[in-house]
C-alpha atoms as a PDB file:
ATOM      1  CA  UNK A   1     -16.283   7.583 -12.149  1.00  0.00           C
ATOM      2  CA  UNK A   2     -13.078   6.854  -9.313  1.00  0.00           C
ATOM      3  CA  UNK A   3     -13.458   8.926  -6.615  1.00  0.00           C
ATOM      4  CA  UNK A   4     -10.545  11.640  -6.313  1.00  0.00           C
ATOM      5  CA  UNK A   5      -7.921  10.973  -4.260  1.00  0.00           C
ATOM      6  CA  UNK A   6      -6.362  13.784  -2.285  1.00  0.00           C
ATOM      7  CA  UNK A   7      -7.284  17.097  -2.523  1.00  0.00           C
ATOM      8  CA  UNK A   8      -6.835  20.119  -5.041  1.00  0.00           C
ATOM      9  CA  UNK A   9      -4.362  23.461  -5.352  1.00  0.00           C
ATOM     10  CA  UNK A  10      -4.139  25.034  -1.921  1.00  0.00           C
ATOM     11  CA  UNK A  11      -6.576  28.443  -1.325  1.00  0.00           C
ATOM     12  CA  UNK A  12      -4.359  31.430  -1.354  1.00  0.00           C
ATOM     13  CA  UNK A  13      -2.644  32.790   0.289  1.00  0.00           C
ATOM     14  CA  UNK A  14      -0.610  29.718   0.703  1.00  0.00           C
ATOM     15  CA  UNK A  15       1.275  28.967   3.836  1.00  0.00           C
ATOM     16  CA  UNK A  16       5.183  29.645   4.211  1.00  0.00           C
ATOM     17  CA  UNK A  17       6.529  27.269   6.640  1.00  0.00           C
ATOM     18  CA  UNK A  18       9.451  25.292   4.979  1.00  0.00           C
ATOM     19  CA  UNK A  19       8.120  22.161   5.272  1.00  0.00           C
ATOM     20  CA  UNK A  20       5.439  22.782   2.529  1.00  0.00           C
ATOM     21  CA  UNK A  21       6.105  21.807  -1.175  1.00  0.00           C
ATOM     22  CA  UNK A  22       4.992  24.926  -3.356  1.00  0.00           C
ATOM     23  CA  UNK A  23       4.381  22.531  -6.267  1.00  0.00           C
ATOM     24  CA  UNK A  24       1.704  20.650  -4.019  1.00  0.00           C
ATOM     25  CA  UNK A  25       0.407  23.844  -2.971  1.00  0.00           C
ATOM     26  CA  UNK A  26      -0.205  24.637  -6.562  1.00  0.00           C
ATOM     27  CA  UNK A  27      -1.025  21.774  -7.837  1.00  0.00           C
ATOM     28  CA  UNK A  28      -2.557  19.909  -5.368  1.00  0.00           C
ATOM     29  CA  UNK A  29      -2.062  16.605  -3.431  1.00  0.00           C
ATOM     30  CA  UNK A  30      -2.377  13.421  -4.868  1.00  0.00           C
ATOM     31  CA  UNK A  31      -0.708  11.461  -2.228  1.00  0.00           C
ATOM     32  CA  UNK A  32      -1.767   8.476  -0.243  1.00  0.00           C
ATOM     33  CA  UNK A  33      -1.062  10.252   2.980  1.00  0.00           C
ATOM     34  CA  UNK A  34      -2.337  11.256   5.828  1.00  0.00           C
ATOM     35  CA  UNK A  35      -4.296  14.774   6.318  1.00  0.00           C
ATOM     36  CA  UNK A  36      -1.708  16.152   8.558  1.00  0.00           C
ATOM     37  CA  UNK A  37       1.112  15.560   5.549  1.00  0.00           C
ATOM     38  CA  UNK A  38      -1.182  17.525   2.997  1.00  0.00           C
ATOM     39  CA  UNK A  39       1.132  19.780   0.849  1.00  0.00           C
ATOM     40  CA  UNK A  40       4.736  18.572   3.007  1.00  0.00           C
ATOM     41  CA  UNK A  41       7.572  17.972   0.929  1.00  0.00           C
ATOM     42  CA  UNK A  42       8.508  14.256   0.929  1.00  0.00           C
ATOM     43  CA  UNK A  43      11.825  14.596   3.005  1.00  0.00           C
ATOM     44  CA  UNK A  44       9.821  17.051   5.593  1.00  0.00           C
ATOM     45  CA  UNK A  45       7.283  13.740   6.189  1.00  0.00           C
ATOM     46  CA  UNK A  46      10.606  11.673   6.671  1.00  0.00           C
ATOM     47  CA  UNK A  47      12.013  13.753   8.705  1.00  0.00           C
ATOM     48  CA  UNK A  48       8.634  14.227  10.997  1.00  0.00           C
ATOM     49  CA  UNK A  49       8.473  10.542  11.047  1.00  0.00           C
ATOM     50  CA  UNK A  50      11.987  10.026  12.273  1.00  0.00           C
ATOM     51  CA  UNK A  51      10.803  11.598  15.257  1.00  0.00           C
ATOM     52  CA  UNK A  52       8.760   9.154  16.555  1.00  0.00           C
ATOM     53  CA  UNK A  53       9.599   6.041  14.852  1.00  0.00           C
ATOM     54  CA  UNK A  54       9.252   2.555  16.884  1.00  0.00           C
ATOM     55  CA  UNK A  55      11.599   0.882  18.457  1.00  0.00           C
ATOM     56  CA  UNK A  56      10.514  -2.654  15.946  1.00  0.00           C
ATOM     57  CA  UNK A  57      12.478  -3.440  12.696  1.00  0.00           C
ATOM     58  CA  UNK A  58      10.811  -5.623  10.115  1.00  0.00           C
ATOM     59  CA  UNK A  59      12.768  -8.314   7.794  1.00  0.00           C
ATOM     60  CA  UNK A  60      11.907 -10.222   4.901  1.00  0.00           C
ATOM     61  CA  UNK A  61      13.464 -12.903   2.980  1.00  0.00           C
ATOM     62  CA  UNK A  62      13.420 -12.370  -0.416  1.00  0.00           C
ATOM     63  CA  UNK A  63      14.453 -15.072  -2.584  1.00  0.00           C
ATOM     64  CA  UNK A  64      11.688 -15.649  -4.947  1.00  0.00           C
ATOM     65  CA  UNK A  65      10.300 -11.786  -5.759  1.00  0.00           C
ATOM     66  CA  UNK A  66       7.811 -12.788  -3.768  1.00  0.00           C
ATOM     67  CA  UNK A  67       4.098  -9.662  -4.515  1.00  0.00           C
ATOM     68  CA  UNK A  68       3.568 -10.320  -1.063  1.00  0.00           C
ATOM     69  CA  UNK A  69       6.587  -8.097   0.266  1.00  0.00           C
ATOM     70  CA  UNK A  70       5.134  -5.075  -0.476  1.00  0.00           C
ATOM     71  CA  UNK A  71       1.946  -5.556   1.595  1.00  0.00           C
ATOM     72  CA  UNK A  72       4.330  -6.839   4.405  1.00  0.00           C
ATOM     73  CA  UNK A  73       6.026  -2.997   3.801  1.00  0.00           C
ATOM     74  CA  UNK A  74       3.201  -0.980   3.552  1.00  0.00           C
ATOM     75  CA  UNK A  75       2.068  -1.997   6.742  1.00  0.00           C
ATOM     76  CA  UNK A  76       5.867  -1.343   7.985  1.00  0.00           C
ATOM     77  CA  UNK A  77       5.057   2.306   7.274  1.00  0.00           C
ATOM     78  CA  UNK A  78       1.661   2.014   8.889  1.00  0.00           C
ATOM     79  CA  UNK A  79       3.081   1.307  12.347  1.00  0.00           C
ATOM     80  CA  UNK A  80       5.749   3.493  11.955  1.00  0.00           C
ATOM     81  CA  UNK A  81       8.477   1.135  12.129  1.00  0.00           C
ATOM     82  CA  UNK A  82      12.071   1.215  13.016  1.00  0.00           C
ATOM     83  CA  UNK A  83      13.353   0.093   9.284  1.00  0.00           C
ATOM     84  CA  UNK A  84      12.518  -2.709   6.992  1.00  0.00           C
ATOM     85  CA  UNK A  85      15.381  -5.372   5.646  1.00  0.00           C
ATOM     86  CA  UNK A  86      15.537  -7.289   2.517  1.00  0.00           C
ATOM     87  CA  UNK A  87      17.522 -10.514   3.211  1.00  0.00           C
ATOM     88  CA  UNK A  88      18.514 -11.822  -0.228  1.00  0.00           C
ATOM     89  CA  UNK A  89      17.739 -10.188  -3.632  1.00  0.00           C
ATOM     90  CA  UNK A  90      18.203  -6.827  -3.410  1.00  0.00           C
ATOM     91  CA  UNK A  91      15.666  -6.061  -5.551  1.00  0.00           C
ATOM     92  CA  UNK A  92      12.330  -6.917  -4.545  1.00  0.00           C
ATOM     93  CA  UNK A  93       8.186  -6.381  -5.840  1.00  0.00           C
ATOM     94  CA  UNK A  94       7.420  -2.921  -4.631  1.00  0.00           C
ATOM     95  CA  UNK A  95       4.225  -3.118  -6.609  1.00  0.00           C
ATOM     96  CA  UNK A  96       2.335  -3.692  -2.944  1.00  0.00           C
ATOM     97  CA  UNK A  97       3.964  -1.326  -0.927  1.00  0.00           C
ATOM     98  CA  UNK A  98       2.084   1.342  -2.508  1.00  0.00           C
ATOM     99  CA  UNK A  99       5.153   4.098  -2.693  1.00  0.00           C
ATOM    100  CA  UNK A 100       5.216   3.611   1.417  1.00  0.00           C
ATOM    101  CA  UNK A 101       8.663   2.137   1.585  1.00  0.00           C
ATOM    102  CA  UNK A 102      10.024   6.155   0.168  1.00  0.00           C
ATOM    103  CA  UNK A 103       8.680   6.946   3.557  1.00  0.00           C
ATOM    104  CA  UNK A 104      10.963   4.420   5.712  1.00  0.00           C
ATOM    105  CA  UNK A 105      14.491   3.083   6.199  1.00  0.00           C
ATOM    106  CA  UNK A 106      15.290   0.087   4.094  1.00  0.00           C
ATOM    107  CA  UNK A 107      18.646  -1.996   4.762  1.00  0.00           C
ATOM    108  CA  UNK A 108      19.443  -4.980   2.440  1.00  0.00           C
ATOM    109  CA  UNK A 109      21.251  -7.745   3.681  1.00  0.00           C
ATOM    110  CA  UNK A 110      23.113 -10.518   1.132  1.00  0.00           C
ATOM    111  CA  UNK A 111      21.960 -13.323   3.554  1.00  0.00           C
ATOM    112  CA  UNK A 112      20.646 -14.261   6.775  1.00  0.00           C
ATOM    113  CA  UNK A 113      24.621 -14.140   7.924  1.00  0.00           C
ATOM    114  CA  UNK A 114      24.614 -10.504   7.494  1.00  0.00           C
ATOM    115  CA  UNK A 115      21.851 -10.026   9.205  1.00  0.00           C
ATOM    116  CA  UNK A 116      22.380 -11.628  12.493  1.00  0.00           C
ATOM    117  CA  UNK A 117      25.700  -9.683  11.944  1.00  0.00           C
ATOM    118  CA  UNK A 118      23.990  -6.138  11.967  1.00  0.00           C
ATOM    119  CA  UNK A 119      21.204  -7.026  14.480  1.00  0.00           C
ATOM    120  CA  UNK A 120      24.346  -8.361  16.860  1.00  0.00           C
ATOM    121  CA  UNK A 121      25.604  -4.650  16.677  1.00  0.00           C
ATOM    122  CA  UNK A 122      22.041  -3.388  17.257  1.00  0.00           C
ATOM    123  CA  UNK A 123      20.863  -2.876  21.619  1.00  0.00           C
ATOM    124  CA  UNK A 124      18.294  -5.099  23.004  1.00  0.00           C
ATOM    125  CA  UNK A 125      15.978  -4.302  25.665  1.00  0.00           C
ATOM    126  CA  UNK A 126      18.136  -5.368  28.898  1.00  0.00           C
ATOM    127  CA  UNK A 127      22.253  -4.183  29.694  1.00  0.00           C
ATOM    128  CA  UNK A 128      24.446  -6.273  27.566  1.00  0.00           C
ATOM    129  CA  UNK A 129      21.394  -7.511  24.965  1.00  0.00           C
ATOM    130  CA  UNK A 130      21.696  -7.452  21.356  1.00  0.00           C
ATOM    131  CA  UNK A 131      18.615  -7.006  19.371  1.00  0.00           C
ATOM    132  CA  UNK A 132      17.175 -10.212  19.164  1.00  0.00           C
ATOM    133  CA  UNK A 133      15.439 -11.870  15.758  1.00  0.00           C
ATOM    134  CA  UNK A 134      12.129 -13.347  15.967  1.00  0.00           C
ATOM    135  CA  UNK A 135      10.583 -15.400  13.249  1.00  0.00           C
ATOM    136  CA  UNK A 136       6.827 -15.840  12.335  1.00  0.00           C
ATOM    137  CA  UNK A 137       6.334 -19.066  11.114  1.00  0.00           C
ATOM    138  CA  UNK A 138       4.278 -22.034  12.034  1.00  0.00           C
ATOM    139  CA  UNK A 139       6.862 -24.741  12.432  1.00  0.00           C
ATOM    140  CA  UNK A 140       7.563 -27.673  14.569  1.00  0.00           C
ATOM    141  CA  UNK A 141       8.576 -25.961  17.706  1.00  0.00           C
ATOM    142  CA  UNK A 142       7.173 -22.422  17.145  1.00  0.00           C
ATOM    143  CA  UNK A 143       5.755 -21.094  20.303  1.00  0.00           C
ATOM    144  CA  UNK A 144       2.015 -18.610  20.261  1.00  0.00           C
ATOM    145  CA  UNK A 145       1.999 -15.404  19.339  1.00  0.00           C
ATOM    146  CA  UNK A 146      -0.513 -14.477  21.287  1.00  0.00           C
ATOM    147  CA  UNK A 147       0.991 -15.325  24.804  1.00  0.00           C
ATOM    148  CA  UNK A 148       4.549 -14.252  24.084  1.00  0.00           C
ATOM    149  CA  UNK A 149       5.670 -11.152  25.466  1.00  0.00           C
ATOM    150  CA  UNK A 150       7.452  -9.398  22.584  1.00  0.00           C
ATOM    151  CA  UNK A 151      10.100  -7.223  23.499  1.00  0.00           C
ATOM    152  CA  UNK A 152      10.231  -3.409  22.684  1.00  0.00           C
ATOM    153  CA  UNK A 153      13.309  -3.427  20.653  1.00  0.00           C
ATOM    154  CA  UNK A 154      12.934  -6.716  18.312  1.00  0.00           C
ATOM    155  CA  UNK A 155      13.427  -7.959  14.657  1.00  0.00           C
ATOM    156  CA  UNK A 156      10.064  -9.473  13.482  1.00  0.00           C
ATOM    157  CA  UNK A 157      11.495 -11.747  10.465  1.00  0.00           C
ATOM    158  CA  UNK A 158       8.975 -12.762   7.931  1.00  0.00           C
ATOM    159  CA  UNK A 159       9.571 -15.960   4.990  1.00  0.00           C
ATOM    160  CA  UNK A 160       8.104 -15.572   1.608  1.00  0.00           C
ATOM    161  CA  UNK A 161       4.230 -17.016   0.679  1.00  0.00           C
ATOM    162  CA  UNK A 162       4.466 -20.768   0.824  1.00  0.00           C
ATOM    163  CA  UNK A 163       7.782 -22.015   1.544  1.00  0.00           C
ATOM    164  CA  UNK A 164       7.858 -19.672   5.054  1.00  0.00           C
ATOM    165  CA  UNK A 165      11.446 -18.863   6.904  1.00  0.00           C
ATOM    166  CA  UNK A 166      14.831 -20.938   5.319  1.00  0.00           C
ATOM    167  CA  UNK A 167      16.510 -23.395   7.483  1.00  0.00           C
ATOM    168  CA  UNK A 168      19.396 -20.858   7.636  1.00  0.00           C
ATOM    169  CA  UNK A 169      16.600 -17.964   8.972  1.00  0.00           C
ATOM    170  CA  UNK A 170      14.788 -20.189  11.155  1.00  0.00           C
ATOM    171  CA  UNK A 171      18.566 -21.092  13.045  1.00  0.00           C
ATOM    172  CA  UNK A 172      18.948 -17.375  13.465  1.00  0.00           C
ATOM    173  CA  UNK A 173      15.796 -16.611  15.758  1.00  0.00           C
ATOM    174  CA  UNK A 174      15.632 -16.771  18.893  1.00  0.00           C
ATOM    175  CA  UNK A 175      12.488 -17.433  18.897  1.00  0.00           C
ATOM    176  CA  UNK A 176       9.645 -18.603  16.351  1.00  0.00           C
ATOM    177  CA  UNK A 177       6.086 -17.151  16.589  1.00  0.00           C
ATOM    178  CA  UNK A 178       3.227 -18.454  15.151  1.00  0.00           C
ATOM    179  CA  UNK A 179       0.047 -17.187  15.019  1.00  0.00           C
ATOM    180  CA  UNK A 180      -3.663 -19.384  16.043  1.00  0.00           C
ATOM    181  CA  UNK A 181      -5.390 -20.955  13.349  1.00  0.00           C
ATOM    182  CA  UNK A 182      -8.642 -22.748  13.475  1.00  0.00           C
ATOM    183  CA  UNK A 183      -9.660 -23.397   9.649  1.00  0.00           C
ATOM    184  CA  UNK A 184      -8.295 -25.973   7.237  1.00  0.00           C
ATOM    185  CA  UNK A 185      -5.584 -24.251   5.056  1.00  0.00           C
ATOM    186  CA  UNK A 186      -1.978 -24.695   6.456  1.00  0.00           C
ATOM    187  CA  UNK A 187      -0.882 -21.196   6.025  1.00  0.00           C
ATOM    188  CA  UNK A 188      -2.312 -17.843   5.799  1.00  0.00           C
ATOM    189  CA  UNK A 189      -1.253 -15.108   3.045  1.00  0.00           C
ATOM    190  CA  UNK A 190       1.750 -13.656   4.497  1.00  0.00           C
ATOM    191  CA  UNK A 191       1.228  -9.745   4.299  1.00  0.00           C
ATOM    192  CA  UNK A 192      -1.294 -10.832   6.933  1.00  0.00           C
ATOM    193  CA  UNK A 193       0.738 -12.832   9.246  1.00  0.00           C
ATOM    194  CA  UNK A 194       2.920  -9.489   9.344  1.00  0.00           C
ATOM    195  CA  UNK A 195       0.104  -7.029  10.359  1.00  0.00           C
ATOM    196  CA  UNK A 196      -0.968  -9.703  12.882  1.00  0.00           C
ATOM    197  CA  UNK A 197       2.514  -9.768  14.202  1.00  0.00           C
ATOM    198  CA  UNK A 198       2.885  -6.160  14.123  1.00  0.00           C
ATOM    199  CA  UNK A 199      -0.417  -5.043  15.421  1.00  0.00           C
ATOM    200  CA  UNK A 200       0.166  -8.097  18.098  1.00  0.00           C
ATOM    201  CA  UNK A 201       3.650  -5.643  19.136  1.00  0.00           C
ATOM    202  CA  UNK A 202       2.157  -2.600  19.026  1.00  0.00           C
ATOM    203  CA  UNK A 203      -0.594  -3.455  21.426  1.00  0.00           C
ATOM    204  CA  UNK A 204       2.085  -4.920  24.096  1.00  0.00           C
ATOM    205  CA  UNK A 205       4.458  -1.967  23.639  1.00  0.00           C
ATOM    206  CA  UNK A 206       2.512   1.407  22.588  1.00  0.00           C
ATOM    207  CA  UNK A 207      -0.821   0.020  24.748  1.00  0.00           C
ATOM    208  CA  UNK A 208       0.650  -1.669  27.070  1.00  0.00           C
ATOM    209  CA  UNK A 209      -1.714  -4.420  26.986  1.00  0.00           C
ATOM    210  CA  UNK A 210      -0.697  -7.170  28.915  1.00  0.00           C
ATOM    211  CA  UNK A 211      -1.348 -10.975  28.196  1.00  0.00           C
ATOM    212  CA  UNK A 212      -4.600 -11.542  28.591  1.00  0.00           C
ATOM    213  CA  UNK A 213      -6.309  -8.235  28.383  1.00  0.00           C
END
């Protein structure tokens, strides 16, 4: 038998703050949330969320309908992320986000033109910056994630399983990260590059961890 997930109809008397769904209360929770979002109505959790969001937006090419993008999203909502961009197709494989991207901000961009267009509009970290784009890629050129100081406000760009960043994506960034590898395969799944990358920004700009620690 699966285990349950969730938890059942909430014990009367139920509570009366607005930001709990009575259907949840009387039906129960299902979700894949947290314990502090048992019983909140979905835009309440947005909302809450919004609050505290981080200051790094995630992009993805998506050319192919690549399965991947969905893990790449669900961790998105993990770290609490800015927003997440499609680059490409609008539509894309939410079969591995889980139903995490209804939690977050998604912007779709026709092509990587558009995007360097909206993240030109976007503030960087110093007077005058824009918000820069970094790739994660290993390429000719690509410089280690693991002693580059990523910036608090950045756009970690991700390419699809395989192929990695376009030409025209990789011409964008201002930089290209790629991540240590010791084995024999050339590339590693790419929903796992992206919580690499992700956790790699969260413990420089929510720890404070500095190179080397």
């Amino acid at each position: 038998m699966s285990e349950v997930v969730g938890v059942g109809p909430h014990p009367q008397p139920w509570p009366t703050a607005d930001h709990f769904d009575p259907e949840l209360l009387g039906a129960g929770d299902r979700r894949n949330v947290v314990d502090g979002y048992r019983y909140w109505r979905h835009e309440a959790i947005v909302a809450d969320l919004d609050t505290r969001r981080h200051e790094l937006h995630i992009g993805v090419e998506n050319w192919g309908h690549d399965f991947n993008i969905g893990s790449v999203i669900r961790t998105a909502n993990a770290m609490n992320v800015a927003a997440f961009h499609i680059v490409g197709k609008r539509r894309w494989n939410r079969r591995g986000a889980m139903v995490t991207d209804r939690y977050q901000h998604e912007h779709h961009h026709p092509d990587v033109a558009a995007l360097v267009d909206w993240a030109a509009g976007q503030p960087g970290d110093g007077p005058g910056e824009s918000l820069p784009i970094l790739g994660v890629d290993n390429v000719p050129g690509s410089v280690p994630l693991e002693t580059y100081r990523l910036p608090r406000r950045c756009l970690l760009l991700f390419g699809q399983e395989g192929p990695g960043l376009t030409p025209e994506a990789l011409a964008a960034c201002r930089d290209v990260l790629e991540i240590a590898q010791f084995g024999s395969t050339r590339s590693m799944n790419a929903g796992a590059a992206a919580a690499i990358a992700m956790h790699a920004w969260v413990r420089a700009n929510v720890f404070g961890q500095t190179l080397g620690d």
